[in-house]
C-alpha atoms as a PDB file:
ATOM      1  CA  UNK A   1      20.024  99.056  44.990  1.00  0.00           C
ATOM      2  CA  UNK A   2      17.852  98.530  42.333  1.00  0.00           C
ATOM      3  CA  UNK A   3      19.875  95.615  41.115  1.00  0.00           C
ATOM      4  CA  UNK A   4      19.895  94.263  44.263  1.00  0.00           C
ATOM      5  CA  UNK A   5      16.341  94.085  44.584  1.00  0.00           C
ATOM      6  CA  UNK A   6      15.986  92.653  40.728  1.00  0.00           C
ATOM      7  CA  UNK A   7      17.958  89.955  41.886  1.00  0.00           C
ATOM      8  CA  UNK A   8      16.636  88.757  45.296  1.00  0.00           C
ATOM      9  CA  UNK A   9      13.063  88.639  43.260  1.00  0.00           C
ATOM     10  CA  UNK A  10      14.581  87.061  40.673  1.00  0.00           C
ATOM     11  CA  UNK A  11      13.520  82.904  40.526  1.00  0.00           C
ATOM     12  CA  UNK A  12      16.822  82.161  41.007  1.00  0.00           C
ATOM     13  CA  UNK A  13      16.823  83.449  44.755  1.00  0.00           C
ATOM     14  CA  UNK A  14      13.204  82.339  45.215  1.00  0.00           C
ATOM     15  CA  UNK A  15      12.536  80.194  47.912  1.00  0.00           C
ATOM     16  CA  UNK A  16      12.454  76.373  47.078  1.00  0.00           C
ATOM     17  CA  UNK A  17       8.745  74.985  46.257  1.00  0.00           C
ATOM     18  CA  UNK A  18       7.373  73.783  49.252  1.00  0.00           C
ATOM     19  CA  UNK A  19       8.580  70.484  49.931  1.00  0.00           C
ATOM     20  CA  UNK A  20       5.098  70.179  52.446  1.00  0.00           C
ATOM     21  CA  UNK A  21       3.340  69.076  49.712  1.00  0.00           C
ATOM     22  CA  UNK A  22       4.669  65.573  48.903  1.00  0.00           C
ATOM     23  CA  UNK A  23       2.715  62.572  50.599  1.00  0.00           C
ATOM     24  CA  UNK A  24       4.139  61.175  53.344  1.00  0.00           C
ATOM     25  CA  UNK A  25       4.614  57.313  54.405  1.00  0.00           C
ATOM     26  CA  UNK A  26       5.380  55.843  58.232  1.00  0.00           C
ATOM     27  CA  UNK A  27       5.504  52.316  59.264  1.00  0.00           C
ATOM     28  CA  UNK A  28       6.124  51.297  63.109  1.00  0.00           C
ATOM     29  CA  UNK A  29       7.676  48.730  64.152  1.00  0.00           C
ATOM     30  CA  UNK A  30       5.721  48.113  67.631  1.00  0.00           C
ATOM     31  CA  UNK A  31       6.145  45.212  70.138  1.00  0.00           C
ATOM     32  CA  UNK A  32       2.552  43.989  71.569  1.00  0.00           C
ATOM     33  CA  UNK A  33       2.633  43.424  75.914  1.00  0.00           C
ATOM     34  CA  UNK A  34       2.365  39.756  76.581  1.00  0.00           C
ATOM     35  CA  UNK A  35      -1.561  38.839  76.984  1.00  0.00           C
ATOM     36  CA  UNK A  36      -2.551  42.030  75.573  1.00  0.00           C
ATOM     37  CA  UNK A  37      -3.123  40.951  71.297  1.00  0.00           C
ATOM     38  CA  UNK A  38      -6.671  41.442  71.365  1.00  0.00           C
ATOM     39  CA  UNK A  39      -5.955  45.401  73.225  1.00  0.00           C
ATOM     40  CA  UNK A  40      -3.936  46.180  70.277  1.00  0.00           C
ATOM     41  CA  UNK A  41      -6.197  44.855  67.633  1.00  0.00           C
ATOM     42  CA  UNK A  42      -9.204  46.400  69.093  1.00  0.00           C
ATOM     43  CA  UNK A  43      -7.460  49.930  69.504  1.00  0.00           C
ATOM     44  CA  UNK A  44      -5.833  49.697  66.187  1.00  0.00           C
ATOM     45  CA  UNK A  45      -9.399  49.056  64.368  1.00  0.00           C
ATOM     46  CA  UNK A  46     -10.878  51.700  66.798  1.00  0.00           C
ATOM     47  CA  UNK A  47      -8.176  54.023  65.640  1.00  0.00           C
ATOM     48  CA  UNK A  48      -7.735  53.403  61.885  1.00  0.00           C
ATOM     49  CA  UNK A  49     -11.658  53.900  61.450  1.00  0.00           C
ATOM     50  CA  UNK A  50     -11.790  56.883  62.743  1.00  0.00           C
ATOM     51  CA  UNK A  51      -8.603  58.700  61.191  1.00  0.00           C
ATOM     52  CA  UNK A  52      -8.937  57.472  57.632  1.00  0.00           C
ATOM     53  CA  UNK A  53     -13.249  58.157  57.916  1.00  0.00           C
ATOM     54  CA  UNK A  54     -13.186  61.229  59.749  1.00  0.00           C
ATOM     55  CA  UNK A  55      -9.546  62.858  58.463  1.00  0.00           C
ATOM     56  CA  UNK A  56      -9.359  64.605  54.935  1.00  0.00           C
ATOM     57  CA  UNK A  57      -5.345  64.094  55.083  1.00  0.00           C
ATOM     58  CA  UNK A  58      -5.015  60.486  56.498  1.00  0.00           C
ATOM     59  CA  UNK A  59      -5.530  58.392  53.039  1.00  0.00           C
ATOM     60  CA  UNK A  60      -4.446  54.788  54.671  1.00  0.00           C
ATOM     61  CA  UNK A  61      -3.436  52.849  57.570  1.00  0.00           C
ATOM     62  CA  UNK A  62      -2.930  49.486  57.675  1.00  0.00           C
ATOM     63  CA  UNK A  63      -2.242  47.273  61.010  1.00  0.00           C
ATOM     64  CA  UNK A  64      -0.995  44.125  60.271  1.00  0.00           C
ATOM     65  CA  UNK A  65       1.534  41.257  62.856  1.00  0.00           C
ATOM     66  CA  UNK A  66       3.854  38.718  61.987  1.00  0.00           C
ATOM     67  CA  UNK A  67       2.223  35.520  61.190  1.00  0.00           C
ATOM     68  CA  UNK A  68       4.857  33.397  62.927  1.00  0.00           C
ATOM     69  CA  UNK A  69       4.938  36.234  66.212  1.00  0.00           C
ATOM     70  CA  UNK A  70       2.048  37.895  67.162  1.00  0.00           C
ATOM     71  CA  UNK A  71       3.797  40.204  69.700  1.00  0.00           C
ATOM     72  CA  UNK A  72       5.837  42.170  66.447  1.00  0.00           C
ATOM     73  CA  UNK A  73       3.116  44.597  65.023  1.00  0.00           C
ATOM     74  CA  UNK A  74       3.586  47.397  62.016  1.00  0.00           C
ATOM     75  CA  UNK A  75       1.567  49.996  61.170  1.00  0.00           C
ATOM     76  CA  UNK A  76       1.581  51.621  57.717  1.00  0.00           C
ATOM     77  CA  UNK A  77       0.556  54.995  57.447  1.00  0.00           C
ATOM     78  CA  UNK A  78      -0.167  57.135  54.288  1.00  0.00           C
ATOM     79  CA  UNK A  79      -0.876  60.934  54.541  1.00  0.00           C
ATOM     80  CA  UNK A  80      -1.360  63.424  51.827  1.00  0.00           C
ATOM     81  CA  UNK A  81       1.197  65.948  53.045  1.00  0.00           C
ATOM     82  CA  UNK A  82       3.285  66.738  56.159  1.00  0.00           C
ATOM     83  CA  UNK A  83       0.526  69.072  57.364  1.00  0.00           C
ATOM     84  CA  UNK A  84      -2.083  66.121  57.475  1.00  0.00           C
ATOM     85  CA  UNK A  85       0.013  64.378  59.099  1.00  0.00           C
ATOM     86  CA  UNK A  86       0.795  66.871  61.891  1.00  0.00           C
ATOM     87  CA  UNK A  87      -2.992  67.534  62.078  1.00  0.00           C
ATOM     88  CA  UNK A  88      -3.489  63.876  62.908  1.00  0.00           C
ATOM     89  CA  UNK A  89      -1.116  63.445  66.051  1.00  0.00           C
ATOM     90  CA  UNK A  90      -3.263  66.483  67.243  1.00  0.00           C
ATOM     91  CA  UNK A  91      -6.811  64.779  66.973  1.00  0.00           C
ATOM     92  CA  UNK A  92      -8.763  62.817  69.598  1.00  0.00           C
ATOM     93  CA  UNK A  93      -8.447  59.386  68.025  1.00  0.00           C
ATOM     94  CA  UNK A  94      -4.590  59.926  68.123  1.00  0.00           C
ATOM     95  CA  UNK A  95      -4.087  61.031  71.425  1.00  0.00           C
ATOM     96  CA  UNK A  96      -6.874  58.032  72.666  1.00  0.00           C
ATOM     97  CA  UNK A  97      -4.485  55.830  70.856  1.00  0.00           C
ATOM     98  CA  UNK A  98      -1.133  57.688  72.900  1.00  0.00           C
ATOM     99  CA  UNK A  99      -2.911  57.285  76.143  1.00  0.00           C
ATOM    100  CA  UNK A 100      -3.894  53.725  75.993  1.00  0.00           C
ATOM    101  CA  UNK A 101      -0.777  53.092  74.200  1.00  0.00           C
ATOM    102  CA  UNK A 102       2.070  52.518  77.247  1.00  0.00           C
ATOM    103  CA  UNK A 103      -0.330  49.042  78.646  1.00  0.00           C
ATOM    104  CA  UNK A 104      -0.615  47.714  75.249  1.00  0.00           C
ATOM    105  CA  UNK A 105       2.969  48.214  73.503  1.00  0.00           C
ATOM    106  CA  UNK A 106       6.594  47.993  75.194  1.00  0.00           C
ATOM    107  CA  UNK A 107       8.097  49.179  71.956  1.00  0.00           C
ATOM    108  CA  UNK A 108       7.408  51.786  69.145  1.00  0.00           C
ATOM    109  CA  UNK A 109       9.954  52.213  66.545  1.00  0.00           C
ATOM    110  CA  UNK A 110       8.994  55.132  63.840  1.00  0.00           C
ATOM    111  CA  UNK A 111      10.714  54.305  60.205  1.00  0.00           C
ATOM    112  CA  UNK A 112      10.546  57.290  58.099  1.00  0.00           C
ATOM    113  CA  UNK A 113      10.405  56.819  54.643  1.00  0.00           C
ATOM    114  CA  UNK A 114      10.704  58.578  51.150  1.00  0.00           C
ATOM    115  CA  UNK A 115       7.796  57.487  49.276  1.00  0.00           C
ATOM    116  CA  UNK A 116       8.355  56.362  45.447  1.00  0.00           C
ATOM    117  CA  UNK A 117       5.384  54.845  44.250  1.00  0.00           C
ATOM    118  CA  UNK A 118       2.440  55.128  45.794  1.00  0.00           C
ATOM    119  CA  UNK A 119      -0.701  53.734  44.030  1.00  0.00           C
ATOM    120  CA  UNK A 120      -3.802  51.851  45.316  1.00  0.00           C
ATOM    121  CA  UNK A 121      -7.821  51.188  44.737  1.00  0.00           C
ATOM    122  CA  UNK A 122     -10.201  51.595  47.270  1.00  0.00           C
ATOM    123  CA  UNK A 123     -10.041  48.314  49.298  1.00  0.00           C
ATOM    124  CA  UNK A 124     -12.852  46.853  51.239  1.00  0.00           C
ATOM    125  CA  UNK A 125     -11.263  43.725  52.996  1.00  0.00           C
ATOM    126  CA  UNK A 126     -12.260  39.970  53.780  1.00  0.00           C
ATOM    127  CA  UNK A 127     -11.355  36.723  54.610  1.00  0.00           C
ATOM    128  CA  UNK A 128      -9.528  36.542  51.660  1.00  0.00           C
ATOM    129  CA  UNK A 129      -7.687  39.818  51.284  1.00  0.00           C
ATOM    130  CA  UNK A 130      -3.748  39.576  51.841  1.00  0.00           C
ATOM    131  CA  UNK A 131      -1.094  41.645  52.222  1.00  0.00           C
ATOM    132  CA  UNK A 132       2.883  41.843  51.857  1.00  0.00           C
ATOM    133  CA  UNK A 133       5.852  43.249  53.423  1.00  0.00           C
ATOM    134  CA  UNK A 134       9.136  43.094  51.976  1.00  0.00           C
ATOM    135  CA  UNK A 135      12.013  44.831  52.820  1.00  0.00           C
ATOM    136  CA  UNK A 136      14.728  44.846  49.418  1.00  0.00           C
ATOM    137  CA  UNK A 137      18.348  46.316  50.234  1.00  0.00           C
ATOM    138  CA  UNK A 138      19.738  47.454  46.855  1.00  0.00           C
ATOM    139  CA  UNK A 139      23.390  48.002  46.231  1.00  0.00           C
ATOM    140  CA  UNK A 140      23.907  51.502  46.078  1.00  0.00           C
ATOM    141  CA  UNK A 141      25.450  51.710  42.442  1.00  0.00           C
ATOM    142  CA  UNK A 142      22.186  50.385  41.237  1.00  0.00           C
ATOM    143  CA  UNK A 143      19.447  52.847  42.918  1.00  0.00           C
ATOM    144  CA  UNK A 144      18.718  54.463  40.200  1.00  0.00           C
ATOM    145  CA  UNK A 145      18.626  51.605  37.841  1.00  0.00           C
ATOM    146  CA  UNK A 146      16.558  49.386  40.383  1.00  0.00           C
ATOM    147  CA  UNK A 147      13.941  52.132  40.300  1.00  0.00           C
ATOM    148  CA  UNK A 148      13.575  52.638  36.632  1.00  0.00           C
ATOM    149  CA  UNK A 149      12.775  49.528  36.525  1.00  0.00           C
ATOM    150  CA  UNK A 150      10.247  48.174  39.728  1.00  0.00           C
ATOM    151  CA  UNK A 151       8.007  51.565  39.308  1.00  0.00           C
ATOM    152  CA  UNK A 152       6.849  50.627  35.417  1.00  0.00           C
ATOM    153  CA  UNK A 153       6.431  47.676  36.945  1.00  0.00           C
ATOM    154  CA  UNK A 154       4.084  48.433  39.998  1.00  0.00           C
ATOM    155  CA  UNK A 155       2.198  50.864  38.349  1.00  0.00           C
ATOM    156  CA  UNK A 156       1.750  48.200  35.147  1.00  0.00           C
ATOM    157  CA  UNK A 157       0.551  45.915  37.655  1.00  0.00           C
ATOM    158  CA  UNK A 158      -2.387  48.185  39.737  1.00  0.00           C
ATOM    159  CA  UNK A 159      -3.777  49.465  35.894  1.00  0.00           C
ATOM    160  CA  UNK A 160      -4.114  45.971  34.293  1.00  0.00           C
ATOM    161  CA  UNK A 161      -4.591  43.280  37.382  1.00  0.00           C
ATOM    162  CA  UNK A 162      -7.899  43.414  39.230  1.00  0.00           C
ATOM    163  CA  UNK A 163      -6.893  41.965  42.275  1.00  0.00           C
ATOM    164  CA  UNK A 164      -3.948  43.763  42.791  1.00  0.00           C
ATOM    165  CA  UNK A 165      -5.296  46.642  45.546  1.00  0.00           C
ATOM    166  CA  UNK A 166      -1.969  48.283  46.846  1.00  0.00           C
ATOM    167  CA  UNK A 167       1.183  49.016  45.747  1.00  0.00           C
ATOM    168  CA  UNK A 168       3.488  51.059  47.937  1.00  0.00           C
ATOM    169  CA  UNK A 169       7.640  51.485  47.812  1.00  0.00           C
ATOM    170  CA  UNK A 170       9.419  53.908  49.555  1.00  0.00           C
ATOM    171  CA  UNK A 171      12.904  53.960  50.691  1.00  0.00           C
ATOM    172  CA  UNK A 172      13.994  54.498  54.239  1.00  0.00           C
ATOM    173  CA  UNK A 173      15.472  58.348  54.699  1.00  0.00           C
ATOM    174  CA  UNK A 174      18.479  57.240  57.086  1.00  0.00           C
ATOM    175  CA  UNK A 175      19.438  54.514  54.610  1.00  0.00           C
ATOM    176  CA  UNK A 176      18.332  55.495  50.799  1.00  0.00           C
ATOM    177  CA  UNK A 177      19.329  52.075  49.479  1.00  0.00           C
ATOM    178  CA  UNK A 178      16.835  50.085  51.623  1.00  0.00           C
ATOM    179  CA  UNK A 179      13.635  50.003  49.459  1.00  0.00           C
ATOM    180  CA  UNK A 180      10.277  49.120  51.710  1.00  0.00           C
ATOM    181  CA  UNK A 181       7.012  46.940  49.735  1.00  0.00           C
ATOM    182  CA  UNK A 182       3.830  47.170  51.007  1.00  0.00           C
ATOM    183  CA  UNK A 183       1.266  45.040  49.049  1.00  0.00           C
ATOM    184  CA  UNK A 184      -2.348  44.125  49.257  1.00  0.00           C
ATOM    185  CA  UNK A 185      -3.922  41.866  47.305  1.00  0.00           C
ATOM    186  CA  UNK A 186      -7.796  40.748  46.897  1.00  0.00           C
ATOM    187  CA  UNK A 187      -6.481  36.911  46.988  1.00  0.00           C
ATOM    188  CA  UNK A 188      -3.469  34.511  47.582  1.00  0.00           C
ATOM    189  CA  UNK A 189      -4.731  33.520  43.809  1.00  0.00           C
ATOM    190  CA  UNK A 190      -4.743  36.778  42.472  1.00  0.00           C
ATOM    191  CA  UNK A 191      -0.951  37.444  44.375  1.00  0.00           C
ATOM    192  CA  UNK A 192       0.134  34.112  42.752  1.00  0.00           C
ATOM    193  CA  UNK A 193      -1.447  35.210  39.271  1.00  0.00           C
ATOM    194  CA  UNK A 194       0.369  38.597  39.607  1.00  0.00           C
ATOM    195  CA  UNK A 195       3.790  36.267  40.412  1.00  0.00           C
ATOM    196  CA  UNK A 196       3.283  35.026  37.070  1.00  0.00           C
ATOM    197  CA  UNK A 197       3.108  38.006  34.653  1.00  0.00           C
ATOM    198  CA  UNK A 198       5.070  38.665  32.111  1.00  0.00           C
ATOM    199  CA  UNK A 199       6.745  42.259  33.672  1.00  0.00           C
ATOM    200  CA  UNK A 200       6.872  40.761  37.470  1.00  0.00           C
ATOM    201  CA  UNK A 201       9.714  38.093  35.968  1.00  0.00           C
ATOM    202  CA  UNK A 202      11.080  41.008  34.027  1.00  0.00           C
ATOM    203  CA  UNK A 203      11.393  42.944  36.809  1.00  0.00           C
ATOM    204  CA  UNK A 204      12.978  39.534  38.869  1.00  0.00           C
ATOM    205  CA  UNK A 205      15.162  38.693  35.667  1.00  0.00           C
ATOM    206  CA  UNK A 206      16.317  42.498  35.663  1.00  0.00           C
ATOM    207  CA  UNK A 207      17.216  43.330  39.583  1.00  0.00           C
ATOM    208  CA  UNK A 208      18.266  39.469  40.409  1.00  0.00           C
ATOM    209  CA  UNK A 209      22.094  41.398  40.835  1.00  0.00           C
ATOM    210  CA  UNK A 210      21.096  44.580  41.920  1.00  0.00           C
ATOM    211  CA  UNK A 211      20.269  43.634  45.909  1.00  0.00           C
ATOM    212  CA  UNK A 212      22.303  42.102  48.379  1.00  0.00           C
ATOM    213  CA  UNK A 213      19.073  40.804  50.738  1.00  0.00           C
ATOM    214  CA  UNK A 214      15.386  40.610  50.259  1.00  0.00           C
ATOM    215  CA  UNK A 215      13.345  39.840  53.574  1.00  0.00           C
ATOM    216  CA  UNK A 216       9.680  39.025  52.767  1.00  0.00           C
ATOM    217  CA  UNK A 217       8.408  39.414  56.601  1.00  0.00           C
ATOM    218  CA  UNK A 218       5.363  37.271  56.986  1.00  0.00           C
ATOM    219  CA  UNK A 219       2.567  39.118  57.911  1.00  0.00           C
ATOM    220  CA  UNK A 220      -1.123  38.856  58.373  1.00  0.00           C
ATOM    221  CA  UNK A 221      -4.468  41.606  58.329  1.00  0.00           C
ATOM    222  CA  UNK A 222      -5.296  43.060  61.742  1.00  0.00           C
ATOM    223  CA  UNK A 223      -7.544  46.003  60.141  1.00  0.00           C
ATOM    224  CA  UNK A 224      -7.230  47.609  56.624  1.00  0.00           C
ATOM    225  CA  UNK A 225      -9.000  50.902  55.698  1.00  0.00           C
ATOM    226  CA  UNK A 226      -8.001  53.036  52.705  1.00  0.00           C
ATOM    227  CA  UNK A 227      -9.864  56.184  51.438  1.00  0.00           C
ATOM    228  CA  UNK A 228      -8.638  54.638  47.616  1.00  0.00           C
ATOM    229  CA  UNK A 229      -7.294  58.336  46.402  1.00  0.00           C
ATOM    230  CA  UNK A 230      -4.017  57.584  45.482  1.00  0.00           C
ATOM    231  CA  UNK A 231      -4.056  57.006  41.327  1.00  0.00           C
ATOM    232  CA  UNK A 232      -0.494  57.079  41.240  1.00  0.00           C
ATOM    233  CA  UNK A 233       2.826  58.920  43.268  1.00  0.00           C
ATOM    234  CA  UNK A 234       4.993  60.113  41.562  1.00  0.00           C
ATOM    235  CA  UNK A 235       2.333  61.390  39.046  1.00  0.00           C
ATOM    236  CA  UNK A 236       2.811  60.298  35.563  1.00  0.00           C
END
């Protein structure tokens, strides 16, 4: 008996660390009602403001439409944990959001991702600010590889370029080898001067055979707020 015990206390039967912990990362895929673009923008900012002020958990969202179709919208979401995340479906800006919800959107897809590198500054947004979503599908044999090499490269590019805000990549959890980008930058010219460094070409030059499509959706700012308390995911 005493054995037994000795070895169900033993670390090798302890329970697993609690996974809970990890920062979590959504984006929706939502269809905007005909007529109703200025509803979603208005309930989006009204939203976003009050999670990301008023929320300890909620550390971005980010509500951005296609450029060339204003009726596709995305939301990016960025909690510290599971448990903030849960906490905000259960607050009074949420469930606003819910009820006003079915007249604004016909559609509300939820993409659950696996975050990799998450990394941003605190961003205060105008006319200028821009953002990016691309959406990189690597073959699988060269996950691992493909990583190794774009996360050096992100967080090499928030540490030494000023007008490089964001930096997110996660990978979706029903389909590990589809990689998700979310990018904000302070300028077009300080995306274009980013373009041009010397590890962004590495990083082209090294994964130019590792993905079979890269779709750079075109996207514009709806309403940005960030509480600018990620330094860096995974930590380093």
């Amino acid at each position: 008996m005493l054995l037994i015990c000795i070895l169900i206390y033993s670390p090798v039967f302890a329970e697993k660390p609690d996974t809970q912990d990890k920062p979590v990362m959504n984006i929706f895929d939502i269809g905007v009602r005909p007529d109703r673009d200025k509803d979603f923008d208005d309930v989006a900012t009204q939203t976003i403001s009050a999670s990301v002020d008023y929320e300890a958990g909620t550390l971005a969202m980010y509500a951005l439409k296609r450029r060339d179709n204003s009726r596709q919208a995305f939301m990016v979401e960025l909690y510290e944990n599971e448990r903030a995340y849960r906490k905000h479906l259960n607050t009074d800006p949420y469930k606003a959001f819910a009820a006003r919800a079915p007249d604004i959107i016909d559609r509300k897809k939820k993409i659950t991702l696996e975050p990799q590198f998450l990394g941003d500054k605190h961003i205060i947004p105008n006319e200028r600010t821009i953002n990016n979503l691309v959406i990189v599908e690597v073959k699988p044999e060269f996950q691992t590889e493909f990583k190794n090499i774009v996360l050096p490269e992100m967080a090499e590019s928030l540490k030494v370029e000023k007008g490089v805000l964001a930096m997110y990549a996660a990978t979706d959890l029903q389909t590990p080898n589809r990689w998700y980008f979310y990018e904000v930058y302070a300028s077009e010219e300080d995306y274009q001067l980013h373009r041009q460094t010397p590890y962004f070409r590495d990083y082209l030059r090294q994964t130019a055979h590792m993905s079979t499509s890269k779709n750079a959706i075109p996207v514009k700012l709806v309403f940005l707020r960030n509480k600018g308390a990620i330094k860096q995911y995974p930590h380093r």
